[in-house]
PDB file of N, CA and C in Angstrom:
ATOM      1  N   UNK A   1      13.106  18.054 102.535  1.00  0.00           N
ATOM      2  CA  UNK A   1      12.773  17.150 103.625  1.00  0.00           C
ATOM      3  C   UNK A   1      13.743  15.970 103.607  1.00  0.00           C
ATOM      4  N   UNK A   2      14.267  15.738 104.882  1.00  0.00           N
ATOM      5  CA  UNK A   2      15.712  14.284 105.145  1.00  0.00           C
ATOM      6  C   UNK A   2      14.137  13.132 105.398  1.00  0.00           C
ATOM      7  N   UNK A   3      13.799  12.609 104.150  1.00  0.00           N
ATOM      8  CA  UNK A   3      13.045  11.352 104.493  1.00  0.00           C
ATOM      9  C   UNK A   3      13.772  10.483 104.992  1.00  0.00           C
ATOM     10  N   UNK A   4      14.700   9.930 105.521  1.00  0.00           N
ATOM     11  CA  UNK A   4      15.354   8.932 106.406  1.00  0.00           C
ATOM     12  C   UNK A   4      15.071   9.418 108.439  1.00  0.00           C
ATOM     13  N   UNK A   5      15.540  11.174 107.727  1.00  0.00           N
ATOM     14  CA  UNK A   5      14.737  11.802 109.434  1.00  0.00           C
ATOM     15  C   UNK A   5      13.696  11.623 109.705  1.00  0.00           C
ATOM     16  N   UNK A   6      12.413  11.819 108.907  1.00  0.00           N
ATOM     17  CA  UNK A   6      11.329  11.666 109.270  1.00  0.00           C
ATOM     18  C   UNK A   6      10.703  10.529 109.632  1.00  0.00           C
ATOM     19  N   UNK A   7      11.121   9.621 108.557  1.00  0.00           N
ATOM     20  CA  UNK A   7      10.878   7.667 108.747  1.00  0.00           C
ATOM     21  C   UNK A   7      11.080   7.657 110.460  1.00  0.00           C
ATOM     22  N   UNK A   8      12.382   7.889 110.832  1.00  0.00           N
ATOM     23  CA  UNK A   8      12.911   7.554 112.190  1.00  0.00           C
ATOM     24  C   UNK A   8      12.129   8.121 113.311  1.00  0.00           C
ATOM     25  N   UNK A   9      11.821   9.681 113.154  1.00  0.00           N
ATOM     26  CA  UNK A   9      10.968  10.486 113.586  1.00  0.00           C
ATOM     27  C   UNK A   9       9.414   9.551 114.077  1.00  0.00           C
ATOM     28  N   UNK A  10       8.879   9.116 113.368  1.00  0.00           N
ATOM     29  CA  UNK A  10       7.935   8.476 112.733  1.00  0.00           C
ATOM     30  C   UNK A  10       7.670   7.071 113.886  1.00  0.00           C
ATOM     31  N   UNK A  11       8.596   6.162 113.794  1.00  0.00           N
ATOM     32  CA  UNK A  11       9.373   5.394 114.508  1.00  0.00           C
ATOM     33  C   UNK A  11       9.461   5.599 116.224  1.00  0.00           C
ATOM     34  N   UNK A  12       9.503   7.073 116.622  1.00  0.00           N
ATOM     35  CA  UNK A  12       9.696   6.864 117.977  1.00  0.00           C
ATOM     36  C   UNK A  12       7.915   6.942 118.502  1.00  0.00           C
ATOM     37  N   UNK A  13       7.126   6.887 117.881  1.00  0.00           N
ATOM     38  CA  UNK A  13       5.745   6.696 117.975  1.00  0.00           C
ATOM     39  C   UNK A  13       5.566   5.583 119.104  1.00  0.00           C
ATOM     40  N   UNK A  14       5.325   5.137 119.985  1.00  0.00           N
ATOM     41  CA  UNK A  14       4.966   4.169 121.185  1.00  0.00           C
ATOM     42  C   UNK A  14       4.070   3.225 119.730  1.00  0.00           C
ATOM     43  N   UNK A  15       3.099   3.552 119.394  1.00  0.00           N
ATOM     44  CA  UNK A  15       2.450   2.614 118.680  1.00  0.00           C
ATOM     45  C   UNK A  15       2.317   2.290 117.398  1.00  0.00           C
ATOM     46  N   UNK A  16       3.608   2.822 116.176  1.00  0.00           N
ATOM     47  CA  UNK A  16       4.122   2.789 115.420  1.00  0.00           C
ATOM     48  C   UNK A  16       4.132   1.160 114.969  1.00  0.00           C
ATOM     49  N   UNK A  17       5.576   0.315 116.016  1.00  0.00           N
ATOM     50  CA  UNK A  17       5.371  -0.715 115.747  1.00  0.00           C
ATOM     51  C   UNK A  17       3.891  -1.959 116.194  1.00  0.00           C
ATOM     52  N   UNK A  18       3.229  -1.494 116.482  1.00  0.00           N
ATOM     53  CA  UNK A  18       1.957  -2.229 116.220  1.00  0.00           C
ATOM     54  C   UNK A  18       0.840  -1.854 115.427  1.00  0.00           C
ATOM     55  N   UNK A  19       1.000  -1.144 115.004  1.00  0.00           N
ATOM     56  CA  UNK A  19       0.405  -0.400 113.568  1.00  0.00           C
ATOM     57  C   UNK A  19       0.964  -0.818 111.962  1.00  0.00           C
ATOM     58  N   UNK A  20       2.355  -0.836 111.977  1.00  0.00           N
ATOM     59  CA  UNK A  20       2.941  -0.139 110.867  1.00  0.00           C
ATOM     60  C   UNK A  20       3.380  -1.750 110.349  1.00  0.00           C
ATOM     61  N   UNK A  21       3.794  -2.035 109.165  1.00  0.00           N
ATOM     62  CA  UNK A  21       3.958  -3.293 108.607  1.00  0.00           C
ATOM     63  C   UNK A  21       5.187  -3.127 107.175  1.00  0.00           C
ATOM     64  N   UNK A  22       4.607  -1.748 106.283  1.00  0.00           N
ATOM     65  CA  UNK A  22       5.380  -1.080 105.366  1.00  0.00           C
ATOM     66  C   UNK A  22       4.946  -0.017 105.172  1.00  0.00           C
ATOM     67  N   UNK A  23       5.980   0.862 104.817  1.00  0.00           N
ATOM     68  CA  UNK A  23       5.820   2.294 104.331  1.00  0.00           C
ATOM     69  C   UNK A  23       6.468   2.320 103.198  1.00  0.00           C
ATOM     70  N   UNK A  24       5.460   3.571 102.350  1.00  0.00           N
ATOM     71  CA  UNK A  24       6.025   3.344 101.236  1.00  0.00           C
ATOM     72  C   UNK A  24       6.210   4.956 101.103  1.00  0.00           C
ATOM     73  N   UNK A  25       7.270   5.338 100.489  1.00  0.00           N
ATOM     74  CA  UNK A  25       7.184   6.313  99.684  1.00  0.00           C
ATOM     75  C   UNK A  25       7.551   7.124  98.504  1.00  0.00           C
ATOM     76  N   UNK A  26       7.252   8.355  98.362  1.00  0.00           N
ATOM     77  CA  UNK A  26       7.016   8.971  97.218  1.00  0.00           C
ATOM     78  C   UNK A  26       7.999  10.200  97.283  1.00  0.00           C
ATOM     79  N   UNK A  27       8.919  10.318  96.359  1.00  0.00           N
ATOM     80  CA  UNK A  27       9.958  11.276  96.001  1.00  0.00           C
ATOM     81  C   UNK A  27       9.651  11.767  94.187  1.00  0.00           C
ATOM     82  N   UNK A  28       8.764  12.844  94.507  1.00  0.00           N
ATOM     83  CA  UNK A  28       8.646  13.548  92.964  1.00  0.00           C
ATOM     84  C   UNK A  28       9.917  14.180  92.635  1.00  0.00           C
ATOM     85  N   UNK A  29      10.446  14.487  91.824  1.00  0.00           N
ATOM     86  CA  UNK A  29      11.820  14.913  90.949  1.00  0.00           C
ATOM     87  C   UNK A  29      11.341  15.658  89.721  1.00  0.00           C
ATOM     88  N   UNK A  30      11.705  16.791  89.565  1.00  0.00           N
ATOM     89  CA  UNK A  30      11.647  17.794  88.110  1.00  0.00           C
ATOM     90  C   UNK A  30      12.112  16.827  87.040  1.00  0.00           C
ATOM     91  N   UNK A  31      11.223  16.081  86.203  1.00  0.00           N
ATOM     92  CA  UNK A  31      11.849  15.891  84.965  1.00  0.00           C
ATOM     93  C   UNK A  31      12.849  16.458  84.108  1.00  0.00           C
ATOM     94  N   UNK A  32      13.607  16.044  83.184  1.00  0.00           N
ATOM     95  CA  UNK A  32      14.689  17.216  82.330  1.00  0.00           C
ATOM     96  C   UNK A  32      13.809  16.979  81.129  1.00  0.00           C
ATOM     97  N   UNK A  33      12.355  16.313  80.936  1.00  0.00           N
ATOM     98  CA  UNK A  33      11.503  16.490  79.569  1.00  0.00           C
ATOM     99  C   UNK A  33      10.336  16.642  80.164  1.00  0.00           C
ATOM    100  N   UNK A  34       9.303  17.435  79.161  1.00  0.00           N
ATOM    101  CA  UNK A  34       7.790  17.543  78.829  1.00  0.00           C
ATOM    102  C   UNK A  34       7.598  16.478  78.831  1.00  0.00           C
ATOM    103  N   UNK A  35       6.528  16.032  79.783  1.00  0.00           N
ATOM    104  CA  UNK A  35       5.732  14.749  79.864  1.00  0.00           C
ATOM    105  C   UNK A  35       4.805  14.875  78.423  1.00  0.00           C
ATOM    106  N   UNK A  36       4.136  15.574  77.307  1.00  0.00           N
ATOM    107  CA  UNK A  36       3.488  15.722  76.628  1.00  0.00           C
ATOM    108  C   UNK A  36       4.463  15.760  75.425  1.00  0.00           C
ATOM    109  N   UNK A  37       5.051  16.306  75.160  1.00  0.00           N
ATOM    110  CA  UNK A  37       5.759  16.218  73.899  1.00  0.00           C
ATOM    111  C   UNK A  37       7.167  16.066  73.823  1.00  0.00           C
ATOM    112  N   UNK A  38       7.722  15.482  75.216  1.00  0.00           N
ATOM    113  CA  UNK A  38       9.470  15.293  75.539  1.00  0.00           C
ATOM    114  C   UNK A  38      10.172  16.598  75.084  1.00  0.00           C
ATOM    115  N   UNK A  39       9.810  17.484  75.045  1.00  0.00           N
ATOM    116  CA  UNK A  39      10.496  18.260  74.370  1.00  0.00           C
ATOM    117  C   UNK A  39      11.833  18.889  75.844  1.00  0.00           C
ATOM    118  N   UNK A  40      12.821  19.157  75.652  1.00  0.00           N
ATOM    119  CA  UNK A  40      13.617  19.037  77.268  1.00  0.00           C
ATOM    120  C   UNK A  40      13.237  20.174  77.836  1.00  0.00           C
ATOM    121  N   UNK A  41      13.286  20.173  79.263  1.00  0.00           N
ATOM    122  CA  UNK A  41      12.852  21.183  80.115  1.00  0.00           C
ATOM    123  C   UNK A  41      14.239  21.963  80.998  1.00  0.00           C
ATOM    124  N   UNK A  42      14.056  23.024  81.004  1.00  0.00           N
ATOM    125  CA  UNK A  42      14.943  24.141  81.459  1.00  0.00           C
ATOM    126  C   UNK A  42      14.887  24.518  82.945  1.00  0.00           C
ATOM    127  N   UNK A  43      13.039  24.263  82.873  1.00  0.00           N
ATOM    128  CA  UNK A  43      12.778  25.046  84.780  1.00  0.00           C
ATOM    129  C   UNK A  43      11.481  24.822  84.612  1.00  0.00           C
ATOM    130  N   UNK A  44      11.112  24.608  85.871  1.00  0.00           N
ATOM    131  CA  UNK A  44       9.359  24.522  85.949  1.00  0.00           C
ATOM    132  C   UNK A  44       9.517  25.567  87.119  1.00  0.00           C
ATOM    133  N   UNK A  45       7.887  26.438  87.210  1.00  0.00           N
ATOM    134  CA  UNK A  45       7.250  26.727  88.400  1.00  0.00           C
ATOM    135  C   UNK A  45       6.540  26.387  88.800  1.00  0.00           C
ATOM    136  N   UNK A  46       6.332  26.294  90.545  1.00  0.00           N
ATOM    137  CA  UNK A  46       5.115  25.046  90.916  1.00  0.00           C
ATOM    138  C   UNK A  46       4.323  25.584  91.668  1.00  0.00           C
ATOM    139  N   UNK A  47       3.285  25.365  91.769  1.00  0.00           N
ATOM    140  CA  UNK A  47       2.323  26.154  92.533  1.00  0.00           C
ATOM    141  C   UNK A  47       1.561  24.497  93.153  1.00  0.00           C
ATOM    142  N   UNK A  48       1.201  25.261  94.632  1.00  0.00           N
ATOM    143  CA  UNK A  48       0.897  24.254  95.510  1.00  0.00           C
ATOM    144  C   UNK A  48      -0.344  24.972  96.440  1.00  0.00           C
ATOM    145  N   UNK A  49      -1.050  24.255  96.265  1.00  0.00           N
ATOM    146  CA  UNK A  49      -2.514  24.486  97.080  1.00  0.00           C
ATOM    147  C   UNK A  49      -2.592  23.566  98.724  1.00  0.00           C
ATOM    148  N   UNK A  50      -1.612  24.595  99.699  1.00  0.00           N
ATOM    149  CA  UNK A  50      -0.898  23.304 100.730  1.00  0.00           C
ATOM    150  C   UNK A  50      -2.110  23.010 101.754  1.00  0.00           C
ATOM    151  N   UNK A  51      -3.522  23.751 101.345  1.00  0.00           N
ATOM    152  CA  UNK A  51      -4.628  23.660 102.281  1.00  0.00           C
ATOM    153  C   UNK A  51      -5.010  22.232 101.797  1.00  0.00           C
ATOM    154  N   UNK A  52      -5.253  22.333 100.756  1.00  0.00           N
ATOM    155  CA  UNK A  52      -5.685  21.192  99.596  1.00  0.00           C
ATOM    156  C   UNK A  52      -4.873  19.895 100.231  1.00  0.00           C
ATOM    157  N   UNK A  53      -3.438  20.222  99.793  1.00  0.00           N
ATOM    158  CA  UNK A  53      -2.502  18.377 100.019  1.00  0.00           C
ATOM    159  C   UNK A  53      -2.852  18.256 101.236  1.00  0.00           C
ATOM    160  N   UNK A  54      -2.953  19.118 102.546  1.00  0.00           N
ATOM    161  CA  UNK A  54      -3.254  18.999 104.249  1.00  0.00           C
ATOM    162  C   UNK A  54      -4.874  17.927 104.136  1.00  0.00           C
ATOM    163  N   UNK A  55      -5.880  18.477 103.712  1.00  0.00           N
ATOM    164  CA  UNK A  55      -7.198  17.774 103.045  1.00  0.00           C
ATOM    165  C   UNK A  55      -6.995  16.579 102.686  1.00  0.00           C
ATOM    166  N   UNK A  56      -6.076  16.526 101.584  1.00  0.00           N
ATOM    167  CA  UNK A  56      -5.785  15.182 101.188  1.00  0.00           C
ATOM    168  C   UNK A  56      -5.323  13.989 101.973  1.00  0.00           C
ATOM    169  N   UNK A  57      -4.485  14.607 103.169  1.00  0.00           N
ATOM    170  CA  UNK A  57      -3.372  13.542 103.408  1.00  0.00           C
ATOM    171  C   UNK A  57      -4.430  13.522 104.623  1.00  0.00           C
ATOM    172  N   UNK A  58      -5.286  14.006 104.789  1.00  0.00           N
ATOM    173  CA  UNK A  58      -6.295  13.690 106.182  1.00  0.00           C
ATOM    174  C   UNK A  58      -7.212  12.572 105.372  1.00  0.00           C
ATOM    175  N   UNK A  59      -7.492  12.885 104.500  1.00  0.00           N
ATOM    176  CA  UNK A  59      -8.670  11.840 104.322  1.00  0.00           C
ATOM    177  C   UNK A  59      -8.377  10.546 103.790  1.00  0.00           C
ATOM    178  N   UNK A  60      -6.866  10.182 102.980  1.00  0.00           N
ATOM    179  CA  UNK A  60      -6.301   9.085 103.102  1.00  0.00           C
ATOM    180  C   UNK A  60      -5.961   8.753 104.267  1.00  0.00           C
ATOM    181  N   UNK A  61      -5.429   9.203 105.242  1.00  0.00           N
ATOM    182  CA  UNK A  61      -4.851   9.010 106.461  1.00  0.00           C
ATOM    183  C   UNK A  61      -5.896   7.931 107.325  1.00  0.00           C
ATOM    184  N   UNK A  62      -7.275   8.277 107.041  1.00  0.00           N
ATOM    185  CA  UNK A  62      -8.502   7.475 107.277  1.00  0.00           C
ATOM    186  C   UNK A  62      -8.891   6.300 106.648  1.00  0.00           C
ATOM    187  N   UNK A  63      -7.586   5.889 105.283  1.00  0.00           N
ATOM    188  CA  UNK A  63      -8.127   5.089 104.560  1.00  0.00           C
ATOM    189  C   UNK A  63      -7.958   3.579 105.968  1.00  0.00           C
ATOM    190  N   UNK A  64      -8.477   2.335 105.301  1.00  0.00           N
ATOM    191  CA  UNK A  64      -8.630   1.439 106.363  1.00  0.00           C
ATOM    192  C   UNK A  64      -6.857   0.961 106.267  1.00  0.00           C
ATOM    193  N   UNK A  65      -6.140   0.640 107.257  1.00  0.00           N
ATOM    194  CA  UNK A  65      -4.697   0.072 107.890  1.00  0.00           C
ATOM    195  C   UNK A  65      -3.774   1.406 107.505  1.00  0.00           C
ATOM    196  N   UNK A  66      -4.547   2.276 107.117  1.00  0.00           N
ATOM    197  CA  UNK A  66      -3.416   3.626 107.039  1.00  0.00           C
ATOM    198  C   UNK A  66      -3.304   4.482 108.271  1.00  0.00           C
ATOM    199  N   UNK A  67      -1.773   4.100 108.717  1.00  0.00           N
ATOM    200  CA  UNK A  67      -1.470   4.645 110.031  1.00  0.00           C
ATOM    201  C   UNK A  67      -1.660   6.114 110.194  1.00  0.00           C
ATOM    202  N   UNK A  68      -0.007   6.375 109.558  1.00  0.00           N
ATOM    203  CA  UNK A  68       0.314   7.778 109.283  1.00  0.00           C
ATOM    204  C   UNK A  68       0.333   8.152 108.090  1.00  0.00           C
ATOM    205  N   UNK A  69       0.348   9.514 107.697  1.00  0.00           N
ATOM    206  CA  UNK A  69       0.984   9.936 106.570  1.00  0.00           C
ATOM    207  C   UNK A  69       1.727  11.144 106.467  1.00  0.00           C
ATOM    208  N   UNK A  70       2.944  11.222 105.488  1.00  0.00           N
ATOM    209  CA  UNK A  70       3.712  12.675 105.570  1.00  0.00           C
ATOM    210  C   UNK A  70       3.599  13.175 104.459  1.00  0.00           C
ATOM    211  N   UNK A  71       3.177  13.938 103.730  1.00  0.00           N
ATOM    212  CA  UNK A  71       2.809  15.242 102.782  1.00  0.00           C
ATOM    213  C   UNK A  71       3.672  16.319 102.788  1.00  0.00           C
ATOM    214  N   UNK A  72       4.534  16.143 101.956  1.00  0.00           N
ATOM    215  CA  UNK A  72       5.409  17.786 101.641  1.00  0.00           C
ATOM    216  C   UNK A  72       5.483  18.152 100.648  1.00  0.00           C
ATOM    217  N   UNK A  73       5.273  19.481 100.243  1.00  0.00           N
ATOM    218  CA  UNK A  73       5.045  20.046  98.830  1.00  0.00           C
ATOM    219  C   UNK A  73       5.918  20.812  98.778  1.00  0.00           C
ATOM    220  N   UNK A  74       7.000  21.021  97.571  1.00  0.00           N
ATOM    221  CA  UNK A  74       7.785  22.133  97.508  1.00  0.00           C
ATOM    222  C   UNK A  74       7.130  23.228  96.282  1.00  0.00           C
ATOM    223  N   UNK A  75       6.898  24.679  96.446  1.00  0.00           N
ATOM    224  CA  UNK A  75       6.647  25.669  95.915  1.00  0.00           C
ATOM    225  C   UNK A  75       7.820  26.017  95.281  1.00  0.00           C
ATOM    226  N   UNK A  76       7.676  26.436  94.050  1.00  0.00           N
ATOM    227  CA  UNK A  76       8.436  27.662  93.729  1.00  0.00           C
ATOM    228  C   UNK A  76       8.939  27.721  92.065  1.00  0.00           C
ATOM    229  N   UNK A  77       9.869  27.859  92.022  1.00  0.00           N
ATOM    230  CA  UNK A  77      10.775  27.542  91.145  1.00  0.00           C
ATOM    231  C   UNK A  77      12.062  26.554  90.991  1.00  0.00           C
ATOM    232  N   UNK A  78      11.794  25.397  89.645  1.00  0.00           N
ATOM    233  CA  UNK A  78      13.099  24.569  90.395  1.00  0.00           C
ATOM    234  C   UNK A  78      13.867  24.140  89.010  1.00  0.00           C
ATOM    235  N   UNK A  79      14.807  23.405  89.125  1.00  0.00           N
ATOM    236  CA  UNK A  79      15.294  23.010  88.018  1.00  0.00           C
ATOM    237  C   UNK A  79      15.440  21.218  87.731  1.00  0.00           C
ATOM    238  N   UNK A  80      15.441  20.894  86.322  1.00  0.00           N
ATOM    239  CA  UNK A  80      15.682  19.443  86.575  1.00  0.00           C
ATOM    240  C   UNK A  80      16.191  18.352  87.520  1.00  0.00           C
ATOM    241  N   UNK A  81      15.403  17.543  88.364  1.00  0.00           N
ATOM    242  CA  UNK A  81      16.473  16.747  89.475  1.00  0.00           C
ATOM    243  C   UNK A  81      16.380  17.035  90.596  1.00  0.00           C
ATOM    244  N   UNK A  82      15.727  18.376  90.841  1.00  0.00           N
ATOM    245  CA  UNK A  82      15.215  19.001  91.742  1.00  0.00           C
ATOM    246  C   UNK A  82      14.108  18.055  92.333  1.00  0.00           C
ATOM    247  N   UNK A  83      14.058  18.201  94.035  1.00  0.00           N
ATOM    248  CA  UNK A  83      12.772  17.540  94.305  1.00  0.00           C
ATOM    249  C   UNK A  83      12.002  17.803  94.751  1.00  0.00           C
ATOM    250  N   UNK A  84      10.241  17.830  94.150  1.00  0.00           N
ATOM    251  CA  UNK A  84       9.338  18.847  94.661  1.00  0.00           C
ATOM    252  C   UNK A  84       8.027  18.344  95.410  1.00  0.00           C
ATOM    253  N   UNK A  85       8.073  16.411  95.299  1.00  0.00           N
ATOM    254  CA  UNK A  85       6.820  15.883  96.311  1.00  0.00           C
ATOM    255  C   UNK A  85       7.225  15.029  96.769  1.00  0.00           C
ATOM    256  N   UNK A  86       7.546  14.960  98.741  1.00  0.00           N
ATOM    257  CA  UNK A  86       7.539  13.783  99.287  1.00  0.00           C
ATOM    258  C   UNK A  86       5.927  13.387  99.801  1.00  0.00           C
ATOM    259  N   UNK A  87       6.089  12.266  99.409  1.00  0.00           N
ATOM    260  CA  UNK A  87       4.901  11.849  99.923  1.00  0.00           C
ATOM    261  C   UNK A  87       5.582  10.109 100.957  1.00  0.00           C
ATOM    262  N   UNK A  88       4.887  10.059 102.471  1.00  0.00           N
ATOM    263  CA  UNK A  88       5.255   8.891 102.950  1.00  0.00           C
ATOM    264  C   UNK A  88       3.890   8.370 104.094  1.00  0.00           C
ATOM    265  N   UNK A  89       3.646   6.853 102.970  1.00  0.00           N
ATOM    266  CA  UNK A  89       2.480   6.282 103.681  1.00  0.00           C
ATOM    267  C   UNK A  89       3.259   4.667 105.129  1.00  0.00           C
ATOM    268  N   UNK A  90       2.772   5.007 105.978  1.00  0.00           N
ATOM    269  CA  UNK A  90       2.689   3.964 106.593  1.00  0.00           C
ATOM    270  C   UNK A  90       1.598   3.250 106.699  1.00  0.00           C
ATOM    271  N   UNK A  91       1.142   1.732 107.052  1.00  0.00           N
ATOM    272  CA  UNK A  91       0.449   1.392 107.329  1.00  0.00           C
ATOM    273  C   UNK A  91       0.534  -0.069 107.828  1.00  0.00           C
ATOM    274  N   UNK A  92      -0.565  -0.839 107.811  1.00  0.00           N
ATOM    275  CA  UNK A  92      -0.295  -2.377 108.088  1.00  0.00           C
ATOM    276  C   UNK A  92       0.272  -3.201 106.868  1.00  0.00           C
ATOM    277  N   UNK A  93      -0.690  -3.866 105.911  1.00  0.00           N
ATOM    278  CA  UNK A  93      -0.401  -4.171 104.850  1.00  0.00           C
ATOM    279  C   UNK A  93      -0.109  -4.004 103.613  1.00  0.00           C
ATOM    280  N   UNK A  94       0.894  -4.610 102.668  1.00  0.00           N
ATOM    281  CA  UNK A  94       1.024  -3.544 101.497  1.00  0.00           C
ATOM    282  C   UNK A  94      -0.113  -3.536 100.559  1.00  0.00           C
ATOM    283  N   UNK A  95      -1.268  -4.622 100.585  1.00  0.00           N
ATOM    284  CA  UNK A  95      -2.479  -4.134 100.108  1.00  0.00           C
ATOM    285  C   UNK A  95      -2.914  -2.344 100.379  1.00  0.00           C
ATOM    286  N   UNK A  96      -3.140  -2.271 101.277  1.00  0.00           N
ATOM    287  CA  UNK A  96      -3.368  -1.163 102.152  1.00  0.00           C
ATOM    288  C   UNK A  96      -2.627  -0.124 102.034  1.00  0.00           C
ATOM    289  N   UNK A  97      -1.590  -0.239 102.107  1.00  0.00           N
ATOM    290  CA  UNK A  97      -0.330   0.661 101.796  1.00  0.00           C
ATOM    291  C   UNK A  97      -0.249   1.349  99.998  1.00  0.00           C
ATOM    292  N   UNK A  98      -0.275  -0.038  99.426  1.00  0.00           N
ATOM    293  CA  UNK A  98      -0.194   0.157  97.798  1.00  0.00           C
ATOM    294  C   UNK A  98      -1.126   1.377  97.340  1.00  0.00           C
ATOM    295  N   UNK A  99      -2.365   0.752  97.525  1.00  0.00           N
ATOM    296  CA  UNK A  99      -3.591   1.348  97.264  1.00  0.00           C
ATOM    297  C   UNK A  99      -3.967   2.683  97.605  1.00  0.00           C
ATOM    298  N   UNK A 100      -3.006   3.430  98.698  1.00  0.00           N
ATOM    299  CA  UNK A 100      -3.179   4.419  99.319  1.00  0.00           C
ATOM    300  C   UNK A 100      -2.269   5.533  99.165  1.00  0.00           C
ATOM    301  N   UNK A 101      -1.195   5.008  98.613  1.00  0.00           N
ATOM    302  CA  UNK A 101      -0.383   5.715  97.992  1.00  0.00           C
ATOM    303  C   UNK A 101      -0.356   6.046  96.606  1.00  0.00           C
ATOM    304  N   UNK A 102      -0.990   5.200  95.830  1.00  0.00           N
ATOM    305  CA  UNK A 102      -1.028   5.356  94.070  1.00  0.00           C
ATOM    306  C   UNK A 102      -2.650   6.775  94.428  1.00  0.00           C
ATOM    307  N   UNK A 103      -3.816   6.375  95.272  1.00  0.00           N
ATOM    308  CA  UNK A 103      -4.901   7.233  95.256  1.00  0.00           C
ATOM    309  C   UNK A 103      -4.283   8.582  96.148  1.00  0.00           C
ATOM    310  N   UNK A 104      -3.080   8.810  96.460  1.00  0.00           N
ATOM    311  CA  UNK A 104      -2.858   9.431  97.315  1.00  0.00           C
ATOM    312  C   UNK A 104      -1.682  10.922  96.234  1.00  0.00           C
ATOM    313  N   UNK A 105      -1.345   9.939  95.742  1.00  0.00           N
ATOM    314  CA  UNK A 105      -0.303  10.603  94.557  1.00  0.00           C
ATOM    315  C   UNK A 105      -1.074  11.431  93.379  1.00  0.00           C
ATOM    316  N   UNK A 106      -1.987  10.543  92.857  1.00  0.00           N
ATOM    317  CA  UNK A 106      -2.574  11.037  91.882  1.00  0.00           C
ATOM    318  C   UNK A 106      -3.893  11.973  92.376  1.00  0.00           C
ATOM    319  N   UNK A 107      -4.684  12.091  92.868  1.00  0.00           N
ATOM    320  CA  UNK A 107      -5.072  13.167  94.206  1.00  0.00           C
ATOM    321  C   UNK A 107      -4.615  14.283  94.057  1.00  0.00           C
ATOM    322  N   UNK A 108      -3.179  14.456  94.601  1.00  0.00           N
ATOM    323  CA  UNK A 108      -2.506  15.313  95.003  1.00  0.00           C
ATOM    324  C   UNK A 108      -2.422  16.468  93.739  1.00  0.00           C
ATOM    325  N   UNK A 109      -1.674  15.264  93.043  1.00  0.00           N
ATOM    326  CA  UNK A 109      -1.278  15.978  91.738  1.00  0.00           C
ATOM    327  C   UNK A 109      -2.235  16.379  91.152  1.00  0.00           C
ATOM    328  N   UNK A 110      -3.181  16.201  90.964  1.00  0.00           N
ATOM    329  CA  UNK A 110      -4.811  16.571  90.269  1.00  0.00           C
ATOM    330  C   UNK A 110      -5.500  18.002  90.575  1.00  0.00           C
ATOM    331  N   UNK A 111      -5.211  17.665  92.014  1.00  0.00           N
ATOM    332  CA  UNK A 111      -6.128  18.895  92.300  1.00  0.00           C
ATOM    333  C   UNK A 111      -5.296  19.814  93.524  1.00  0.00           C
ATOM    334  N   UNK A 112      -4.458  19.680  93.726  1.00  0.00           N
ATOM    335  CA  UNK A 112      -3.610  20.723  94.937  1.00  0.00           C
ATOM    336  C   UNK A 112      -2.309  21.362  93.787  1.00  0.00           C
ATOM    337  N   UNK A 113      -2.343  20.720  92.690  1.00  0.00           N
ATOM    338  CA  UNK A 113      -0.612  20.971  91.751  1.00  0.00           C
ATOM    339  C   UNK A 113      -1.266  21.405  90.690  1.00  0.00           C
ATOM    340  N   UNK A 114      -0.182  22.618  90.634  1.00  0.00           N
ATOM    341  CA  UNK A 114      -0.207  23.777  89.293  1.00  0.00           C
ATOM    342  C   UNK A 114       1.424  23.405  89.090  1.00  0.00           C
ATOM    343  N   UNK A 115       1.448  23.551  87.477  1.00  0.00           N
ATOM    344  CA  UNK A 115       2.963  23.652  87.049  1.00  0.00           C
ATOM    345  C   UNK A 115       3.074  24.045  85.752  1.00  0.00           C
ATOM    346  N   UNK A 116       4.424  24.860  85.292  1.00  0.00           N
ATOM    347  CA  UNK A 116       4.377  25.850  84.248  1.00  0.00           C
ATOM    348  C   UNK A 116       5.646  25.629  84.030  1.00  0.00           C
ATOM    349  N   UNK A 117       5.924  24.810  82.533  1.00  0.00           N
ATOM    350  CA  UNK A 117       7.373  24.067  82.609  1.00  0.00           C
ATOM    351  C   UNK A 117       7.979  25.271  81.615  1.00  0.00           C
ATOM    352  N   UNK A 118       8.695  25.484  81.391  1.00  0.00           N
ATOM    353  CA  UNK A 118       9.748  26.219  80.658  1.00  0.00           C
ATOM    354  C   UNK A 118      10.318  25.518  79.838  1.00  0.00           C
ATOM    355  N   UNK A 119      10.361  25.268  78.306  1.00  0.00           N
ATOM    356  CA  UNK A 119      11.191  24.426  77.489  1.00  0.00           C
ATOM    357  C   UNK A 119      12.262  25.045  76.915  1.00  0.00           C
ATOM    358  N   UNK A 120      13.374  24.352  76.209  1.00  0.00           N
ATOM    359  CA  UNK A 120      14.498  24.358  75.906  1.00  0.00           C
ATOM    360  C   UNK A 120      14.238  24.800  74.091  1.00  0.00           C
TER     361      UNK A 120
END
């Protein structure tokens, strides 16, 4: 996903600018270590429950000054550096914004994300 396209995309909304204040977002990246024991990583596979993140990004989307939101999950197989979660919140304030993106991230990852790292 060109997150600079979509931002802009986003943007030609008629009511965008009277909504929107900051957006924040979220670019997940394949680590090159095990979050659990650093040990270095070779390749992960990712499994994505995209009914699940769709669920998710609806019911934050409702949170209060949360405009829009964009949710993309990449499946598959990837390698370090690789990037496998955009996540992009608009809204009014960065109270609002902050808050909706940290419950929005960790969410995601919890219960829509499977992953099976491959070590070195």
């Amino acid at each position: 996903m060109d997150i600079s396209k979509k931002i802009s995309e986003l943007k030609q909304d008629p009511e965008f600018a009277k909504n929107v204040g900051m957006i924040l977002i979220h670019n997940g990246v394949v680590r090159g270590w095990s979050r659990g024991t650093r040990e270095e990583v070779t390749d992960i596979e990712i499994k994505v429950d995209h009914e699940k993140v769709e669920q998710i990004r609806k019911e934050h989307e409702a949170h209060p000054g949360i405009y829009k939101i964009v949710a993309h999950a990449n499946e598959g197989m990837f390698k370090p550096g690789d990037d496998v979660l955009f996540l992009i919140v608009a809204g009014d304030i960065r109270e609002n914004v902050k808050a909706c993106l940290s419950s929005l991230l960790d969410t995601v990852k919890a219960e829509a994300f499977a992953k099976k790292e491959t070590l070195a």
